[in-house]
N, C-alpha and C. Protein backbone atom coordinates (compact mmCIF):
# COMPACT_ATOMS: atom_id res chain seq x y z
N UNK A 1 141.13 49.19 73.95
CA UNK A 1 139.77 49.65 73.86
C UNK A 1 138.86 48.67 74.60
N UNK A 2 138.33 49.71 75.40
CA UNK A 2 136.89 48.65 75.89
C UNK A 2 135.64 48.41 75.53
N UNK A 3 135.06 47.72 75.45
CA UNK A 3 133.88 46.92 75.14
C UNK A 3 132.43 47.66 76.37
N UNK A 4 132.32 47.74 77.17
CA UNK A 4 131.96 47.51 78.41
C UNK A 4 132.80 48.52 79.88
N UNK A 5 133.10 49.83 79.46
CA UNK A 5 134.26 50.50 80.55
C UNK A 5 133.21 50.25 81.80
N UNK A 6 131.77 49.91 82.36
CA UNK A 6 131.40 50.42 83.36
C UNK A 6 131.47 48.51 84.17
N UNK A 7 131.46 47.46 83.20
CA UNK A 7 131.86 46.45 83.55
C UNK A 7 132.85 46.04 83.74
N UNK A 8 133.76 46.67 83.62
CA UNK A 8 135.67 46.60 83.85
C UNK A 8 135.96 46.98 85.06
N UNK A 9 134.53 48.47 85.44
CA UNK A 9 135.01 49.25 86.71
C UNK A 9 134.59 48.43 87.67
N UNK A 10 133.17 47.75 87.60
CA UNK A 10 132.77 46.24 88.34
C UNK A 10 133.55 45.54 88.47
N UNK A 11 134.04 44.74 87.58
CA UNK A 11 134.97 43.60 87.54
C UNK A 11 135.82 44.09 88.67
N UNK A 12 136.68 45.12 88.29
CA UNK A 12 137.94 45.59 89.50
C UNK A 12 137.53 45.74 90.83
N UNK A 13 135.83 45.90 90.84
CA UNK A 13 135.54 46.38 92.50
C UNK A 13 135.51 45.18 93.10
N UNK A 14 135.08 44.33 91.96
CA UNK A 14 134.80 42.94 92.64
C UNK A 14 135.65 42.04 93.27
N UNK A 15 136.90 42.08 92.01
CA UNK A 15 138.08 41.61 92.46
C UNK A 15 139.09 42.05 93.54
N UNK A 16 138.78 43.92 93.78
CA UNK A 16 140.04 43.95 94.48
C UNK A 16 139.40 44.01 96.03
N UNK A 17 138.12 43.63 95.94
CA UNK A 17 137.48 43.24 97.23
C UNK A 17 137.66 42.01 97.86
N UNK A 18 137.48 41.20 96.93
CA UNK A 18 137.81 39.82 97.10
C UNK A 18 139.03 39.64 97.37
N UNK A 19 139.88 39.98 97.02
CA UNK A 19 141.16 39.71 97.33
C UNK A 19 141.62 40.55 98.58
N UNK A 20 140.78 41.69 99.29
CA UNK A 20 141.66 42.04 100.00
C UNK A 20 141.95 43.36 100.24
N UNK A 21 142.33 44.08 98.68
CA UNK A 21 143.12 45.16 98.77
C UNK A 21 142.15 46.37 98.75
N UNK A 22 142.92 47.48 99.65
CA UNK A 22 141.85 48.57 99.94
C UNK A 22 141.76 49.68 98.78
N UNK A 23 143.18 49.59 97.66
CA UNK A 23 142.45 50.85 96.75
C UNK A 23 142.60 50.38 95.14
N UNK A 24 142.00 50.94 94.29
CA UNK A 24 142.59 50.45 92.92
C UNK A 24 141.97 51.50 92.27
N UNK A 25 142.31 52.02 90.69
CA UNK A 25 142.42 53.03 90.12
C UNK A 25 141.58 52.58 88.85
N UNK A 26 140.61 53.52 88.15
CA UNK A 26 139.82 53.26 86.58
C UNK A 26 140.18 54.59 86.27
N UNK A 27 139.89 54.60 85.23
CA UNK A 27 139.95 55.64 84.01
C UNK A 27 138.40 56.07 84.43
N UNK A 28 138.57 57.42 84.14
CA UNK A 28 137.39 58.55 84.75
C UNK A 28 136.45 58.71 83.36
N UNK A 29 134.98 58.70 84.02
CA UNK A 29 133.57 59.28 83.16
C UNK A 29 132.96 59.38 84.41
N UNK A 30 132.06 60.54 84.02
CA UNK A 30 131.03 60.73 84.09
C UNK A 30 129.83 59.82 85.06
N UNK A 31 129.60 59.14 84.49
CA UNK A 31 128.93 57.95 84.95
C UNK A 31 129.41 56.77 85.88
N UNK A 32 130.95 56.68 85.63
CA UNK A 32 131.52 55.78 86.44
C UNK A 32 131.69 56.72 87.97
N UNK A 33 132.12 57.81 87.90
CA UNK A 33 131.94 58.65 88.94
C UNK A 33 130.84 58.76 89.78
N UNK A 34 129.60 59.06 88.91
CA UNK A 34 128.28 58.94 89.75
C UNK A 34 128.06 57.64 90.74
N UNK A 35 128.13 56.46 89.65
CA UNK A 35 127.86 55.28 90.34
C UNK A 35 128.78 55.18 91.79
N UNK A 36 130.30 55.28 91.39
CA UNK A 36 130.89 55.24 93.05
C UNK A 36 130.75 56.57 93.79
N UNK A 37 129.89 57.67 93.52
CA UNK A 37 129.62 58.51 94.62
C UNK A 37 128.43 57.65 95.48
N UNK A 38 127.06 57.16 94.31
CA UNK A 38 126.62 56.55 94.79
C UNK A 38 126.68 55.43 96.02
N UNK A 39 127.89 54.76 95.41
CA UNK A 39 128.00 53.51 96.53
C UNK A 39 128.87 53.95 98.10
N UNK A 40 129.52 55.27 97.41
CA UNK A 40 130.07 56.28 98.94
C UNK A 40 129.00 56.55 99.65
N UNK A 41 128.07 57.14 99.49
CA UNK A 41 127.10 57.49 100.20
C UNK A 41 126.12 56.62 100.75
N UNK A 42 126.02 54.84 99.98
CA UNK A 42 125.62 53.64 100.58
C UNK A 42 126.03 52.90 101.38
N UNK A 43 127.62 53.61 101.68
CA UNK A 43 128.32 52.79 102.73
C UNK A 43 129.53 51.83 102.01
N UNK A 44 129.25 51.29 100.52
CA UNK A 44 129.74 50.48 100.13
C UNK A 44 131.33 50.56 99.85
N UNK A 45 131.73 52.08 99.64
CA UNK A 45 132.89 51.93 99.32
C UNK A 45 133.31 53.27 100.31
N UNK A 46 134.41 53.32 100.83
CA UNK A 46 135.36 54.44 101.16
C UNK A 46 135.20 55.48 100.80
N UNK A 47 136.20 55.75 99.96
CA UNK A 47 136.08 57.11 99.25
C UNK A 47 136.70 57.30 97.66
N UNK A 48 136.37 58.30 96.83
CA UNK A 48 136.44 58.22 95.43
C UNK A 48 137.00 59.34 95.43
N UNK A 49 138.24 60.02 94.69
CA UNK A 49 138.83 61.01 94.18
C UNK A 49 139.22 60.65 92.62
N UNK A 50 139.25 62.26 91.81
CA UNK A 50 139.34 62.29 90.72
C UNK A 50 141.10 62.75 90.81
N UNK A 51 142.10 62.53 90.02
CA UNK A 51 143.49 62.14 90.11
C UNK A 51 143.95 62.94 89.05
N UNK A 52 144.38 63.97 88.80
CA UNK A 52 144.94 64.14 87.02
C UNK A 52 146.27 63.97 87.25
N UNK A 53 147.14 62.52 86.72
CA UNK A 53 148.13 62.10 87.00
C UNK A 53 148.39 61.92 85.23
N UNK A 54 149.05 62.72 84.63
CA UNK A 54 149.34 62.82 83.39
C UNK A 54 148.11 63.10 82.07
N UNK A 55 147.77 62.76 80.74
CA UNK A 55 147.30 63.35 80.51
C UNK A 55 145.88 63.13 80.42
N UNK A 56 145.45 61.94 81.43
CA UNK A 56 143.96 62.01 81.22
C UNK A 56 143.86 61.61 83.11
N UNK A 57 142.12 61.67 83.24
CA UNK A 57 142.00 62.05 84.56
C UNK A 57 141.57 60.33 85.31
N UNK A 58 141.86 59.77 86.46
CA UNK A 58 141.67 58.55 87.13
C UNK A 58 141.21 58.93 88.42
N UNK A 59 140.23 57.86 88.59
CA UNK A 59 139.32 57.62 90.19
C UNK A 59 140.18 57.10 90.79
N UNK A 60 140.41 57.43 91.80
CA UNK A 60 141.02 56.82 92.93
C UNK A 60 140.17 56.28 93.79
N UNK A 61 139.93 55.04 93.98
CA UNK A 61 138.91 54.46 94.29
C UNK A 61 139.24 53.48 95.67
N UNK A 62 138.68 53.95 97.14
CA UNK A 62 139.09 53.52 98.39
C UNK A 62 138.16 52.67 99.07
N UNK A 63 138.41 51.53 99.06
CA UNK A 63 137.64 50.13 99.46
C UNK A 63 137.98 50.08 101.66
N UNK A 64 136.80 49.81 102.04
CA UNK A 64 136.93 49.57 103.70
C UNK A 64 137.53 48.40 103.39
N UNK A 65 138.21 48.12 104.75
CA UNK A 65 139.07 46.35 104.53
C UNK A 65 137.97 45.54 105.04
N UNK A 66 138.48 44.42 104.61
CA UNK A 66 137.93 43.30 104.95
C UNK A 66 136.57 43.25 105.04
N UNK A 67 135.89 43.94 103.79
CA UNK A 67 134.30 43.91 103.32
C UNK A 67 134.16 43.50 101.98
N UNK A 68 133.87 42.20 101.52
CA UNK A 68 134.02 41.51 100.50
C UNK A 68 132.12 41.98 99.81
N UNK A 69 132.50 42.68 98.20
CA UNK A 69 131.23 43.24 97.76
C UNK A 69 131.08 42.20 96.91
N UNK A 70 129.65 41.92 96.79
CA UNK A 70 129.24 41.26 95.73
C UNK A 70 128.47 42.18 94.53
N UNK A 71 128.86 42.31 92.88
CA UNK A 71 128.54 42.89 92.45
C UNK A 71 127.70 41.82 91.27
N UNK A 72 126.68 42.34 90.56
CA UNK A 72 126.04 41.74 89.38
C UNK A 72 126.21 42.66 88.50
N UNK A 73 126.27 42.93 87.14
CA UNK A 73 125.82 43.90 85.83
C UNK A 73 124.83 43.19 85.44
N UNK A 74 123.59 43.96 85.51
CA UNK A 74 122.47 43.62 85.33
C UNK A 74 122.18 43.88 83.20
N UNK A 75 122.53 45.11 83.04
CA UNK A 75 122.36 45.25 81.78
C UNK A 75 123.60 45.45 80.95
N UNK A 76 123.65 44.94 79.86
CA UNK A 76 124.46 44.88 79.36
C UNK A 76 125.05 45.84 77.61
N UNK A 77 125.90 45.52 77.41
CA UNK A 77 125.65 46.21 75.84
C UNK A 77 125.14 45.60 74.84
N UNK A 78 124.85 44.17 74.68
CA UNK A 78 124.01 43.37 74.16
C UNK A 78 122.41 43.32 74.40
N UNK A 79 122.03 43.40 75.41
CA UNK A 79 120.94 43.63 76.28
C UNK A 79 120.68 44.40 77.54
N UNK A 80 119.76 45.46 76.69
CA UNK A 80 119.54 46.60 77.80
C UNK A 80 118.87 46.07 78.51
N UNK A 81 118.94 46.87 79.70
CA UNK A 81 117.35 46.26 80.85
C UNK A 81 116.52 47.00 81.24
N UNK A 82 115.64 47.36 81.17
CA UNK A 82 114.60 48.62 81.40
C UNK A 82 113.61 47.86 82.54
N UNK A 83 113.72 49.18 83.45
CA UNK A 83 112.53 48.91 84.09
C UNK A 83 111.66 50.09 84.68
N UNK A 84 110.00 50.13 84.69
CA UNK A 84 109.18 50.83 85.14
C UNK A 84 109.32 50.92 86.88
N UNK A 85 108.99 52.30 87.40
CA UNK A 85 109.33 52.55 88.70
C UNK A 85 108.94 51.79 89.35
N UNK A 86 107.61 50.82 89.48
CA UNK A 86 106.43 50.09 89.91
C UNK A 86 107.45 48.66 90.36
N UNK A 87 107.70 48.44 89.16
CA UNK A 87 108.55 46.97 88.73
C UNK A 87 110.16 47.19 89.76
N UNK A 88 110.44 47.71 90.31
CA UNK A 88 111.62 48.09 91.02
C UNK A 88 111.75 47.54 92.26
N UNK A 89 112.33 45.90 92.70
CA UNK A 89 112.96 45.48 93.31
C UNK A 89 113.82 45.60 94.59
N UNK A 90 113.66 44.73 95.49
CA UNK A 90 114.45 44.96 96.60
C UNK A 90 115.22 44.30 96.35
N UNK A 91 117.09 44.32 96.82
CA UNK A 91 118.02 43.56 96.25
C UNK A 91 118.32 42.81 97.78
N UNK A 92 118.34 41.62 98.11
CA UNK A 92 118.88 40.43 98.99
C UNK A 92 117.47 41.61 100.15
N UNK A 93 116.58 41.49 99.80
CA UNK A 93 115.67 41.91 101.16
C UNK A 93 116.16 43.13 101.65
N UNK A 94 116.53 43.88 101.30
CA UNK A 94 116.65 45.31 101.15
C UNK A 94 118.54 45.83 102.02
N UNK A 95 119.29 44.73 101.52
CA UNK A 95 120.70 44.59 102.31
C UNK A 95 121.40 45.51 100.86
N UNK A 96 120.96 44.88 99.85
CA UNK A 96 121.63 45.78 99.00
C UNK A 96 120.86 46.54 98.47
N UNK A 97 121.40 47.38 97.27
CA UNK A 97 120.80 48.19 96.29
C UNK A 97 121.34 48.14 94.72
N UNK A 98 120.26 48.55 93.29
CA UNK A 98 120.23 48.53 92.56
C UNK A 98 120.76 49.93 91.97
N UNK A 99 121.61 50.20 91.11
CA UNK A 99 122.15 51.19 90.57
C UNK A 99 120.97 51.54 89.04
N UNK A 100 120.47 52.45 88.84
CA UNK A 100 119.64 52.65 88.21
C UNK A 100 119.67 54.19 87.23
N UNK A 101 120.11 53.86 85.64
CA UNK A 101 120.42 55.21 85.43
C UNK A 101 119.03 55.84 84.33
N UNK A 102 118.54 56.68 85.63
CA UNK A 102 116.97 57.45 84.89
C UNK A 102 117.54 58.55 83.61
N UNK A 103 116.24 59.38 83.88
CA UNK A 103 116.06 60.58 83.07
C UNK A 103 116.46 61.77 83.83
N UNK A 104 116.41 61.47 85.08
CA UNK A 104 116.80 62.55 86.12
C UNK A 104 118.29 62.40 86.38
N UNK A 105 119.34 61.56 85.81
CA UNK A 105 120.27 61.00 86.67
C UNK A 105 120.27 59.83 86.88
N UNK A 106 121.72 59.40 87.80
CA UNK A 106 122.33 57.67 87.93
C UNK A 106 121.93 57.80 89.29
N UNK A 107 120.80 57.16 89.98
CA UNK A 107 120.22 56.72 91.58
C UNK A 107 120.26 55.58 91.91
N UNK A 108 119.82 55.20 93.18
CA UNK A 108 120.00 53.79 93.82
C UNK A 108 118.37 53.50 93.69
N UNK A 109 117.98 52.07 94.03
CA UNK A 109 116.73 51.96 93.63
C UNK A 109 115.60 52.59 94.65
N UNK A 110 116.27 52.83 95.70
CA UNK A 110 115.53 53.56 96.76
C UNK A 110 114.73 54.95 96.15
N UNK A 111 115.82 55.48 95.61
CA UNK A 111 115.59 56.95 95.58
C UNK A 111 114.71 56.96 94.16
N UNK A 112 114.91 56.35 93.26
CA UNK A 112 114.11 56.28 91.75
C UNK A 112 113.01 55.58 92.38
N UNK A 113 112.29 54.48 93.43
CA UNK A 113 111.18 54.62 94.00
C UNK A 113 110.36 55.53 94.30
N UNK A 114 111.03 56.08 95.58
CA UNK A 114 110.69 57.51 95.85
C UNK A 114 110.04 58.67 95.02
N UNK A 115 110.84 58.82 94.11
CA UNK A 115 110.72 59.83 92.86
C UNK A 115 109.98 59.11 91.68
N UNK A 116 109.24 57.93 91.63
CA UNK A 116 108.44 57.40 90.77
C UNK A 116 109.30 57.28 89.53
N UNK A 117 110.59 56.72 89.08
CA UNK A 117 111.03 57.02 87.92
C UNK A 117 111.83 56.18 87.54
N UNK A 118 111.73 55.23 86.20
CA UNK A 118 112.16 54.69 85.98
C UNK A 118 113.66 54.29 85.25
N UNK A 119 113.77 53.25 84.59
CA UNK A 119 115.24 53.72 83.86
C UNK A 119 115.93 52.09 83.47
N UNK A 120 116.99 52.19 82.65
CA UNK A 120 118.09 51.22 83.09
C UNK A 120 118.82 50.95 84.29
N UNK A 121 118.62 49.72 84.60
CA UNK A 121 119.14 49.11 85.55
C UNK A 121 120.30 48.61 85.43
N UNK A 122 121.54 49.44 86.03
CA UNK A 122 123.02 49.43 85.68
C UNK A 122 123.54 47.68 86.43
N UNK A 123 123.34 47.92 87.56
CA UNK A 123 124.14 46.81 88.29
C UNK A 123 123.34 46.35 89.75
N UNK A 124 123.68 45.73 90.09
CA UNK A 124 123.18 45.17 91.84
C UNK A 124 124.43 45.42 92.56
N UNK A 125 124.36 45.69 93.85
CA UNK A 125 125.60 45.22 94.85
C UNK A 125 125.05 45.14 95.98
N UNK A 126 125.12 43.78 96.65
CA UNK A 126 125.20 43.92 98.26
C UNK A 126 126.08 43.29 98.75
């Protein structure tokens, strides 16, 4: 049992970046899905498929080589982090982006700018 499943899915991006390797596998939600469509469409990661390889369903999760991500978890299960649209940050001067899960949905901080809307602030990556 996990504590933290969306910081486990971090942890692994972090690590299997760092080290190298181009794919590695989490246990599937909802939310963990959004976030790496998100970072597909930021450039950050390859590509994401959903897997039903026995009886529950896994991301297949495809890292470019030799692009080492830096990730933060900004909020935690101890401490949420809320922030107003206004209050919304550029991450390393606008190289990265903030994962941000509103009322509308899980966006990057670009787009919850845009759309005036605030939320928990899931993670950083650049």
């Amino acid at each position: 049992m996990l504590t933290d499943p969306i910081a486990d899915m971090l942890t692994r991006l972090r690590n299997q970046s760092a080290v190298g390797h181009e794919k590695f596998t989490v246990s599937y939600s909802k939310i963990k899905k959004s976030i790496l469509d998100l970072l597909v469409t930021a450039g950050f990661v390859e590509s994401v498929e959903v897997v039903q390889e026995g009886a529950f369903p896994e991301l297949n999760v495809k890292l470019f080589p030799n692009k080492k991500l830096h990730v933060r978890r900004v909020s935690k299960p101890g401490q949420r982090i809320y922030i107003k649209s206004e209050g919304i940050l550029k991450v390393r001067n606008g190289l990265g982006i903030s994962i941000i899960s509103t009322s509308k949905g899980v966006m990057t901080s670009f787009q919850a700018r845009k759309e005036k809307v605030g939320g928990e602030i899931v993670c950083e990556i650049y």
